[in-house]
Protein backbone atom coordinates (compact mmCIF):
# COMPACT_ATOMS: atom_id res chain seq x y z
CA UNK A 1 -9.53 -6.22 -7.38
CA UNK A 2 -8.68 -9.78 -6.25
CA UNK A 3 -6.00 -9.95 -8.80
CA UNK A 4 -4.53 -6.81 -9.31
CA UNK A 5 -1.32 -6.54 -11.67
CA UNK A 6 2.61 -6.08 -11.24
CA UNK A 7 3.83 -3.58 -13.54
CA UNK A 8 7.60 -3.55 -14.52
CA UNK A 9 8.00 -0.27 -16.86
CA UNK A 10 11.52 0.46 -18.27
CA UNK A 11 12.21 3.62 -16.77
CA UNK A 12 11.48 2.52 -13.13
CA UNK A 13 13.89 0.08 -11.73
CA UNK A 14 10.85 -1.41 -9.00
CA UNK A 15 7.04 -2.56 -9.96
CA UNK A 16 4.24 -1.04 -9.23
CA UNK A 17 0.68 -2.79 -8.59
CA UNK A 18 -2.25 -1.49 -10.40
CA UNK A 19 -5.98 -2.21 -9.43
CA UNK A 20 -8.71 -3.25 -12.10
CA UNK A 21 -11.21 -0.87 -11.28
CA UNK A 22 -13.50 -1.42 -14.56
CA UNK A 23 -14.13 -3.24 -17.62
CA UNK A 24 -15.48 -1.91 -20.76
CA UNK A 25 -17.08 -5.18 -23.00
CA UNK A 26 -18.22 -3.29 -25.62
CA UNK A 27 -15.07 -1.18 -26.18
CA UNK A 28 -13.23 -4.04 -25.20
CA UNK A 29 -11.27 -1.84 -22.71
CA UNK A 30 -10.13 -2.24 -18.62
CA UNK A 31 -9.51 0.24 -16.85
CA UNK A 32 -6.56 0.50 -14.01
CA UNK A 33 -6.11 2.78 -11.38
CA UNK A 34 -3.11 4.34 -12.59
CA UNK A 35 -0.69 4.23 -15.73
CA UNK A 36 0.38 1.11 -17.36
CA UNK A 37 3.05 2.77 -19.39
CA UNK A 38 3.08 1.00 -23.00
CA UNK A 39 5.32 -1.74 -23.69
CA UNK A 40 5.26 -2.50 -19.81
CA UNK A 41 5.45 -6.18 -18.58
CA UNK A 42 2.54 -7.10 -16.51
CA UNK A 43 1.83 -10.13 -14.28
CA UNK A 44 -1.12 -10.76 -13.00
CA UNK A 45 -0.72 -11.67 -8.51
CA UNK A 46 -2.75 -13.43 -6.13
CA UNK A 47 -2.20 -11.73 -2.92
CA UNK A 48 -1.11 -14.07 0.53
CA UNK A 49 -2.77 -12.25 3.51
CA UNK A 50 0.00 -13.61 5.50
CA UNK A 51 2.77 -12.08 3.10
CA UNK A 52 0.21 -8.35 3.30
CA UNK A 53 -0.21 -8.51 6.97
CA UNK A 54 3.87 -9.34 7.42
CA UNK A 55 5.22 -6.58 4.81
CA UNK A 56 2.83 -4.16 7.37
CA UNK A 57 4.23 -5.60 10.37
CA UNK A 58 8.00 -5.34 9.36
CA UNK A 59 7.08 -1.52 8.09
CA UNK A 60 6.12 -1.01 11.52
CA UNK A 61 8.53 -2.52 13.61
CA UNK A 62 11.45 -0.78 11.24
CA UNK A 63 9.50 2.68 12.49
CA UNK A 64 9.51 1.81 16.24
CA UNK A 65 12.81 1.42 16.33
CA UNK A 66 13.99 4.16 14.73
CA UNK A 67 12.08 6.14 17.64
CA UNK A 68 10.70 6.44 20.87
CA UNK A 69 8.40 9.84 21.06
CA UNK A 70 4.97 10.61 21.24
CA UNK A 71 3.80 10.86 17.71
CA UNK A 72 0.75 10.98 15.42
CA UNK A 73 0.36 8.04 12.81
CA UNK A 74 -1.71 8.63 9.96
CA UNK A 75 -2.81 5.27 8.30
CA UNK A 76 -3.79 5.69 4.04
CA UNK A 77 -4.91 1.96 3.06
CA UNK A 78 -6.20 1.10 -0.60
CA UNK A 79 -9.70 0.27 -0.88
CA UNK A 80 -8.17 -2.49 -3.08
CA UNK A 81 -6.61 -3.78 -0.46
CA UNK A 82 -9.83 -3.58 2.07
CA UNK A 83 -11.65 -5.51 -0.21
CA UNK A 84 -9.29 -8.31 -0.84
CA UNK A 85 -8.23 -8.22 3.08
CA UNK A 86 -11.97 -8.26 4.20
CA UNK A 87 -12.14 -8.17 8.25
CA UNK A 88 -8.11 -9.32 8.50
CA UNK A 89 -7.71 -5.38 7.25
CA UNK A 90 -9.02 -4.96 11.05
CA UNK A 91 -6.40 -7.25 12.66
CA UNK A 92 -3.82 -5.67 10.76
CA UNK A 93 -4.57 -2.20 12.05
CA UNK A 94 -4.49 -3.56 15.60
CA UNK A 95 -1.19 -4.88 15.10
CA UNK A 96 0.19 -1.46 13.52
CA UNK A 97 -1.16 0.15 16.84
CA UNK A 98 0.17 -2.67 19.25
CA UNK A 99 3.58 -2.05 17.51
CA UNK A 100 3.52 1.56 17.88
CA UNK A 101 2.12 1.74 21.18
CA UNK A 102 0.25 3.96 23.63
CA UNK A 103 2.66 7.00 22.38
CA UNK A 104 1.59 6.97 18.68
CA UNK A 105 -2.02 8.05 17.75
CA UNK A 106 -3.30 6.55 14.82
CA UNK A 107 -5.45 7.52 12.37
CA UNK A 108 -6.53 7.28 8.55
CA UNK A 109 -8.31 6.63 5.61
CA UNK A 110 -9.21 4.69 2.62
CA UNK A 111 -8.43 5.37 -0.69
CA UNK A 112 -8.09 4.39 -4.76
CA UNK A 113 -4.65 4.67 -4.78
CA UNK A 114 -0.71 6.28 -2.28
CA UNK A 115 1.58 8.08 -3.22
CA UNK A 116 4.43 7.54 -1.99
CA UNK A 117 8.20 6.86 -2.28
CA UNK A 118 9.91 3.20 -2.19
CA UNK A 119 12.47 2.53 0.76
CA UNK A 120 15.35 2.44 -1.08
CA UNK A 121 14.73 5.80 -3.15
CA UNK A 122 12.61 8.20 -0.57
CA UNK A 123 13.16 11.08 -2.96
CA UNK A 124 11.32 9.30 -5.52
CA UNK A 125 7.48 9.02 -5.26
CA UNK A 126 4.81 6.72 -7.15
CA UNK A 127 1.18 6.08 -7.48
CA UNK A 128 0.75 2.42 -6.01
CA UNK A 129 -2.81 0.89 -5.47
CA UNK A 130 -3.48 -2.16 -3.09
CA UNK A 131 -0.92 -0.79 -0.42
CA UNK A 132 -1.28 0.28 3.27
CA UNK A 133 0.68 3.99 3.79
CA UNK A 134 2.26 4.37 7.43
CA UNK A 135 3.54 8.10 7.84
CA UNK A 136 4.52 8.90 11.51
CA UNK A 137 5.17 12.58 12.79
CA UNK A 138 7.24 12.50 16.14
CA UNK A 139 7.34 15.42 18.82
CA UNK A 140 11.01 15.72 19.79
């Protein structure tokens, strides 16, 4: 999980990371959480906790100022991601709910894997693993 993989398929323009969850020595098998479509390019990433932690942050501060409301925010973070974070997964969660402040509850869960869409293409969703989900519902 320390060294999870960047998948670039052909039909999708942006990568996708994929979490070893197993390997298989006598099959001589791993297993992924997710597809690896064949004839994918894969490369293998060491995450930064500064360059996690900042992608979060930016997330956060794009979603504050697009409003103002009392809200709900429901947090889904990888378990992938938890275990590669370790206790920095807690700071990052206080800085999502410093950003968001007093009018946005949060709350959440872990899990194996999001799915969700990528900014640029919100109509178009994907199974990612080792990411941190932000999804905030606003009263008008």
């Amino acid at each position: 999980m320390r060294f999870p993989l960047e998948i670039h398929a052909e039909e999708h323009r942006d990568p996708v990371i994929r979490t070893l969850l197993a390997i298989n020595e006598v099959e001589q098998s791993i297993t992924f959480a997710g597809d690896i479509p064949e004839g994918a390019r894969a490369r293998l990433m060491k995450p930064s906790m500064d360059s996690l932690m900042g992608g979060a942050g930016q997330a956060v501060q794009e979603i504050t100022r697009a409003n103002h409301h009392t809200g709900l925010g429901l947090v889904v973070s990888c378990v992938g991601r938890r275990i590669v974070m370790k206790e920095e997964v807690e700071e990052e969660l206080e800085q999502m709910e410093a950003a968001l402040g007093e009018r946005v509850q949060l709350t959440g869960f872990y899990s194996y894997g999001e799915i969700a869409p990528l900014r640029d293409r919100p109509q178009q969703c994907q199974l990612h693993n080792q990411t941190v989900v932000l999804t905030t519902i606003y009263e008008p």
